[in-house]
N, C-alpha and C. Protein backbone atom coordinates (compact mmCIF):
# COMPACT_ATOMS: atom_id res chain seq x y z
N UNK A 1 -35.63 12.14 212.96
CA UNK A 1 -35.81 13.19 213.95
C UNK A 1 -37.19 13.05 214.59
N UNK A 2 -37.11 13.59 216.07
CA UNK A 2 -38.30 13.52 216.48
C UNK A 2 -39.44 14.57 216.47
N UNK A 3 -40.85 14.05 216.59
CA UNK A 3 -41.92 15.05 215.85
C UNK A 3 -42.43 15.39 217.25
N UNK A 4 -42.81 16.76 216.94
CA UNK A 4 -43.75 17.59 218.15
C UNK A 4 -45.00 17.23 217.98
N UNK A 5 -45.49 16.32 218.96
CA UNK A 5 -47.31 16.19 218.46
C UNK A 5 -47.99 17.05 219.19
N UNK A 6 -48.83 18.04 218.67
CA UNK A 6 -49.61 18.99 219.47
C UNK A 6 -50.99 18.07 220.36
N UNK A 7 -50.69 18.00 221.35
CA UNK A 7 -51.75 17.37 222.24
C UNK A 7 -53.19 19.09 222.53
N UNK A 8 -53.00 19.67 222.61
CA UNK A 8 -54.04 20.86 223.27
C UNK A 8 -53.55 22.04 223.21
N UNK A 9 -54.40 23.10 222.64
CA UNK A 9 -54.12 24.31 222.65
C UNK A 9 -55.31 25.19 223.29
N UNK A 10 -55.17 26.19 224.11
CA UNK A 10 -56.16 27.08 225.61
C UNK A 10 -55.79 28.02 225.28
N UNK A 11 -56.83 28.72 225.26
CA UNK A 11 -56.40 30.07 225.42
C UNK A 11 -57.09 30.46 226.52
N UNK A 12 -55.77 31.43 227.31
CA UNK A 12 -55.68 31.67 228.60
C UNK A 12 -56.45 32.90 229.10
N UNK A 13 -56.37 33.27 228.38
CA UNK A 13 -56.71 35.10 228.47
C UNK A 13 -58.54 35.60 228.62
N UNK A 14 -59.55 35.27 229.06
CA UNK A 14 -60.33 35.63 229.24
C UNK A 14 -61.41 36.52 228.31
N UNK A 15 -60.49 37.76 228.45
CA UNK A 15 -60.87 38.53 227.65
C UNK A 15 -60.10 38.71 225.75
N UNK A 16 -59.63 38.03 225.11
CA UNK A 16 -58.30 37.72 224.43
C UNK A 16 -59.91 38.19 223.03
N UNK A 17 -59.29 39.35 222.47
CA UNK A 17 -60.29 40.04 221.31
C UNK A 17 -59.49 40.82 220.33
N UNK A 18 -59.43 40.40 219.48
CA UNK A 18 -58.36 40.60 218.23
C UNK A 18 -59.04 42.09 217.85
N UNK A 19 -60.07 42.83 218.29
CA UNK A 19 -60.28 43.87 217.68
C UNK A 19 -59.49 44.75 219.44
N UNK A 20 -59.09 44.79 219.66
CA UNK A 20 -58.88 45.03 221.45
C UNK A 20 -57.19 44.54 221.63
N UNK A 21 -56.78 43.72 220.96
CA UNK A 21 -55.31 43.10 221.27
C UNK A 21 -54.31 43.88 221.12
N UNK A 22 -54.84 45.09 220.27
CA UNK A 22 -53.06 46.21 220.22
C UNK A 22 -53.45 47.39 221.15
N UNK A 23 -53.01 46.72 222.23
CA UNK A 23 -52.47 48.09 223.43
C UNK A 23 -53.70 48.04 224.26
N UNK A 24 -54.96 47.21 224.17
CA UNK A 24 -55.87 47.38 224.47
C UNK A 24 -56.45 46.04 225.53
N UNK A 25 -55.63 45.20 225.78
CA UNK A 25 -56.13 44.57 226.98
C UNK A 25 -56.40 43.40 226.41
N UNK A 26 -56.95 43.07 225.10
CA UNK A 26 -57.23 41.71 224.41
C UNK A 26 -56.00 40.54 223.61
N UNK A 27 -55.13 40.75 224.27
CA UNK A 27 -54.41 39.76 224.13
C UNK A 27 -54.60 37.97 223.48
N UNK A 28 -53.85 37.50 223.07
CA UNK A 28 -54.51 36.21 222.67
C UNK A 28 -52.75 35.96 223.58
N UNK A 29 -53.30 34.65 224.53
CA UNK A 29 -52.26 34.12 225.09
C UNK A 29 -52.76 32.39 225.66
N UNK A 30 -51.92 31.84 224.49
CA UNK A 30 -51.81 30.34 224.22
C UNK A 30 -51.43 29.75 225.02
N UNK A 31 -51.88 28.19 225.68
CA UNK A 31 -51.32 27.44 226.28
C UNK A 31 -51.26 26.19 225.02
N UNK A 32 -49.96 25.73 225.16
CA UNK A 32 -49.76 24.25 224.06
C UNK A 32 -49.33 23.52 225.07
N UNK A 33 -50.21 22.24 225.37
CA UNK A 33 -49.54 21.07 225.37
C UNK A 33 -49.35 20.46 224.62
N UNK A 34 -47.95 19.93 224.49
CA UNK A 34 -47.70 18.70 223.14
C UNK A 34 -46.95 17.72 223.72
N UNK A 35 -46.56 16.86 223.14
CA UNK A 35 -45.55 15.53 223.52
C UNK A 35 -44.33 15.22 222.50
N UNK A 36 -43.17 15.35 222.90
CA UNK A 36 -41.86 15.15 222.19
C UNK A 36 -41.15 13.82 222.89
N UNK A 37 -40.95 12.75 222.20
CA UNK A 37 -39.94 11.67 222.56
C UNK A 37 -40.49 11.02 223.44
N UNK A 38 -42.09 10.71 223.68
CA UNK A 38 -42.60 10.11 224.78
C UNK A 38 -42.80 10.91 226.08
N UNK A 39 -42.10 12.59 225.97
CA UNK A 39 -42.54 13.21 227.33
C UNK A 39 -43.53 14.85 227.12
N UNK A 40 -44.29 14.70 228.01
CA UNK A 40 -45.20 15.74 228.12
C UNK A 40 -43.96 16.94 228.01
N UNK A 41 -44.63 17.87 227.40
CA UNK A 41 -44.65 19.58 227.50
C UNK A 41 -45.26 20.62 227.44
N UNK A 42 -45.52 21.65 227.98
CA UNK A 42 -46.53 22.78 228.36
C UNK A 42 -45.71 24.12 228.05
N UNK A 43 -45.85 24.89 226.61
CA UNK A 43 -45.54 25.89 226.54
C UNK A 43 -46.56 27.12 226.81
N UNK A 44 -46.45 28.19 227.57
CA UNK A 44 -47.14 29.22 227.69
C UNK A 44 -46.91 30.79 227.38
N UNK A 45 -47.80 31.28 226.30
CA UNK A 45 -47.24 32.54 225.84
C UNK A 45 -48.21 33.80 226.61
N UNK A 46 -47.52 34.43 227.47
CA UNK A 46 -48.63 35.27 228.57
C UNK A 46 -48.14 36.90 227.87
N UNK A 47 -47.60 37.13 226.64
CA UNK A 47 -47.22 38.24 226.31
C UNK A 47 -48.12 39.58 226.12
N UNK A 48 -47.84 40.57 225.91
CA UNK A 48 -49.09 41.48 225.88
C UNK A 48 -48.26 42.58 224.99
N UNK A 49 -48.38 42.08 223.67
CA UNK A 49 -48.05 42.90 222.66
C UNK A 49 -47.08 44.19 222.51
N UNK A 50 -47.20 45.49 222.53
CA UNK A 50 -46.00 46.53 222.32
C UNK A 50 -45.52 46.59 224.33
N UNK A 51 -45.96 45.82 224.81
CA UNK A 51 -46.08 45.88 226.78
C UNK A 51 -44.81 44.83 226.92
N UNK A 52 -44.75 43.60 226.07
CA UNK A 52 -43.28 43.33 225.86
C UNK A 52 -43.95 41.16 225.85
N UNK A 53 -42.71 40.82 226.02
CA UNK A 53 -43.16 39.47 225.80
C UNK A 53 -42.82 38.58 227.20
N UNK A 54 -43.60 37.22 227.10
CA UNK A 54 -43.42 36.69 228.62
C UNK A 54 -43.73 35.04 228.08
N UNK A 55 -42.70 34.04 228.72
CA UNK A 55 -42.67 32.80 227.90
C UNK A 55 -42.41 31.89 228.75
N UNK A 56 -42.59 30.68 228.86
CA UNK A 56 -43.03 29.57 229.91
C UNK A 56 -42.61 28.20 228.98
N UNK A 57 -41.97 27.46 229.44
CA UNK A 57 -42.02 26.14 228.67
C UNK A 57 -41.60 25.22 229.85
N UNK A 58 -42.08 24.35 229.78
CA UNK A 58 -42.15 22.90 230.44
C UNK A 58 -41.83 21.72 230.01
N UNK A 59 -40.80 20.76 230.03
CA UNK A 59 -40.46 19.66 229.18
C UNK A 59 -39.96 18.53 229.67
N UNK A 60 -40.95 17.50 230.66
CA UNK A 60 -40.19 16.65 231.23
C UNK A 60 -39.69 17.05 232.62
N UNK A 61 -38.33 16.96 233.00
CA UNK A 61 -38.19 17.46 234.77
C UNK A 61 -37.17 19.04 234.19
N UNK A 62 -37.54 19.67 232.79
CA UNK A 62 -36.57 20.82 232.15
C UNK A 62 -37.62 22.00 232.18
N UNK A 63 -37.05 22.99 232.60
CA UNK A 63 -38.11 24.47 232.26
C UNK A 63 -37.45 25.68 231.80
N UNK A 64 -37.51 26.36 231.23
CA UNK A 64 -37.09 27.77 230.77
C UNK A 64 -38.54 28.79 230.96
N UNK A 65 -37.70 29.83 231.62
CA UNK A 65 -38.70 30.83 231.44
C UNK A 65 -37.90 32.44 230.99
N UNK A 66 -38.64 33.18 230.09
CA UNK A 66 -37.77 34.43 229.36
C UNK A 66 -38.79 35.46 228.79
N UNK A 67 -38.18 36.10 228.00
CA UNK A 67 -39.04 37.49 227.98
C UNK A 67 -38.75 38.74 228.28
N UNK A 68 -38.78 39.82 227.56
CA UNK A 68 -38.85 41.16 227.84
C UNK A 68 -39.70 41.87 229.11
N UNK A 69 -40.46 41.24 229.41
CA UNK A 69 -41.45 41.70 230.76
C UNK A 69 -41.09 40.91 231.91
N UNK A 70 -39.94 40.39 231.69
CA UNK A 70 -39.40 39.73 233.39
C UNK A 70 -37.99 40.46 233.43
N UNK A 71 -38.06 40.48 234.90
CA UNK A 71 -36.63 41.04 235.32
C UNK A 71 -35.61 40.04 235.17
N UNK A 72 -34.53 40.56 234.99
CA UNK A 72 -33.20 39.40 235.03
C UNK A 72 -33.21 38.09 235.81
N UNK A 73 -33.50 38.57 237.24
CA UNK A 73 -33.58 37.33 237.98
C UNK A 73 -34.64 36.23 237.84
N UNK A 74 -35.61 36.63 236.96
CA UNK A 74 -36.51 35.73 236.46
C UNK A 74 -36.46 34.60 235.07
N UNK A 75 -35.73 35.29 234.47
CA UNK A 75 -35.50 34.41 233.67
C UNK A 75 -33.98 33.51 233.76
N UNK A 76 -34.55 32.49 233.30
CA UNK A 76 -33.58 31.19 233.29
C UNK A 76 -34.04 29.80 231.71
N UNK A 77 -33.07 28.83 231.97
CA UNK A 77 -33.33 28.04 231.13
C UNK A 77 -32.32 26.55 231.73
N UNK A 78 -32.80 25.60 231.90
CA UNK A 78 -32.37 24.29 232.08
C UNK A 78 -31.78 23.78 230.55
N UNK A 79 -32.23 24.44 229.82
CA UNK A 79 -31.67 23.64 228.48
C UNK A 79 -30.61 23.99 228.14
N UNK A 80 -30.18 22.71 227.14
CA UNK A 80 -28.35 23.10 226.62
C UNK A 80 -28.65 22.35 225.29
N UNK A 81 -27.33 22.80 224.61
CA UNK A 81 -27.38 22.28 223.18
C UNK A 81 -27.76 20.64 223.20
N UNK A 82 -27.96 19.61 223.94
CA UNK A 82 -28.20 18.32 224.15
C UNK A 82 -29.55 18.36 223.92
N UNK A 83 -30.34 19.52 223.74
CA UNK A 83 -31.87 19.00 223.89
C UNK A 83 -31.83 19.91 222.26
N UNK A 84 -31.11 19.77 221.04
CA UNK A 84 -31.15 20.31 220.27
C UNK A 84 -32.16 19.74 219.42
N UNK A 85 -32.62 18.45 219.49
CA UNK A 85 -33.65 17.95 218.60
C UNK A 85 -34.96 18.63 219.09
N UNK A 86 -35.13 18.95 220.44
CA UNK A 86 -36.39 19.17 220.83
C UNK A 86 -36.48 20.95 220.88
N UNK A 87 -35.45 21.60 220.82
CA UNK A 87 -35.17 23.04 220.44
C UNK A 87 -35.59 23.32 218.91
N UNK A 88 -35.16 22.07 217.82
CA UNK A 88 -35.13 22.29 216.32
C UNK A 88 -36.57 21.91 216.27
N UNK A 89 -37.41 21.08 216.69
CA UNK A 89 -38.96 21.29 216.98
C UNK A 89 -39.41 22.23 217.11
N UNK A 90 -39.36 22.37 218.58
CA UNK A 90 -39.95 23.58 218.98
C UNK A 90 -39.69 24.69 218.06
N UNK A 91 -38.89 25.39 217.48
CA UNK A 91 -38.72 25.95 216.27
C UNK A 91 -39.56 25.70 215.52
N UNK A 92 -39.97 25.41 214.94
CA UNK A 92 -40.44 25.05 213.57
C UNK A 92 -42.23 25.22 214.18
N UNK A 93 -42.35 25.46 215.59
CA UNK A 93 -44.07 25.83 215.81
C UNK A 93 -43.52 27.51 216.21
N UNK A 94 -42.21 27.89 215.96
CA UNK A 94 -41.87 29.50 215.94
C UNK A 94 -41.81 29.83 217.62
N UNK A 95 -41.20 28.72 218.28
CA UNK A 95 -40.51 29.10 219.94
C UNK A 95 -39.19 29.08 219.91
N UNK A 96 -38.80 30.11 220.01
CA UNK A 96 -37.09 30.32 220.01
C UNK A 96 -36.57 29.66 221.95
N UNK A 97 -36.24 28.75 222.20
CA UNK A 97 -35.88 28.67 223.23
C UNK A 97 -34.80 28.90 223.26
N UNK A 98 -34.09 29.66 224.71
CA UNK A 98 -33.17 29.95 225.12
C UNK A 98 -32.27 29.02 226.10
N UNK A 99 -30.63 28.52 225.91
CA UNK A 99 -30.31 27.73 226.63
C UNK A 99 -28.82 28.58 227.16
N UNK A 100 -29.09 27.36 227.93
CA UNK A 100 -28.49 27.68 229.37
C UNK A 100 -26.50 28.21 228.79
């Protein structure tokens, strides 16, 4: 099976303060780049705690985006059970992706 190599992890958030993060504006919101099977990917977690969740992934010419803080018409997913090796990865760094 193939391995998720974590290339870079950002944090996005500016102000991102773990004494401040519940309900309070300090969010911690991750950018991962990693590489699966020879192709770049960019997951992004822009969530803001009890305010709801907001999720970004990038994989090659594939994207899903989902979350409780987007409206219906915003979320989508290019993936299908065919990208199950790179779904059973991604899992295992605790990203539930959603397919199509």
């Amino acid at each position: 099976m193939k391995k998720i190599v974590i290339l870079n992890k950002t944090e996005m958030n500016p102000f991102a303060d773990s004494a401040t993060a519940y309900n309070g504006g300090g969010y911690s919101q991750i950018r991962t780049e990693f590489r699966f099977g020879g192709e770049n990917g960019v997951f992004s977690d822009t969530s803001c705690g009890d305010f709801g969740s907001r999720y970004d992934l990038r994989v090659g010419e594939k994207s899903a985006r989902w979350g409780t803080m987007l409206d219906e018409w915003e979320k989508f997913s290019d993936f299908c059970d065919s990208d199950w090796e790179l779904i059973s990865a991604l899992a295992e760094l605790r990203i539930d992706v959603p397919q199509n």
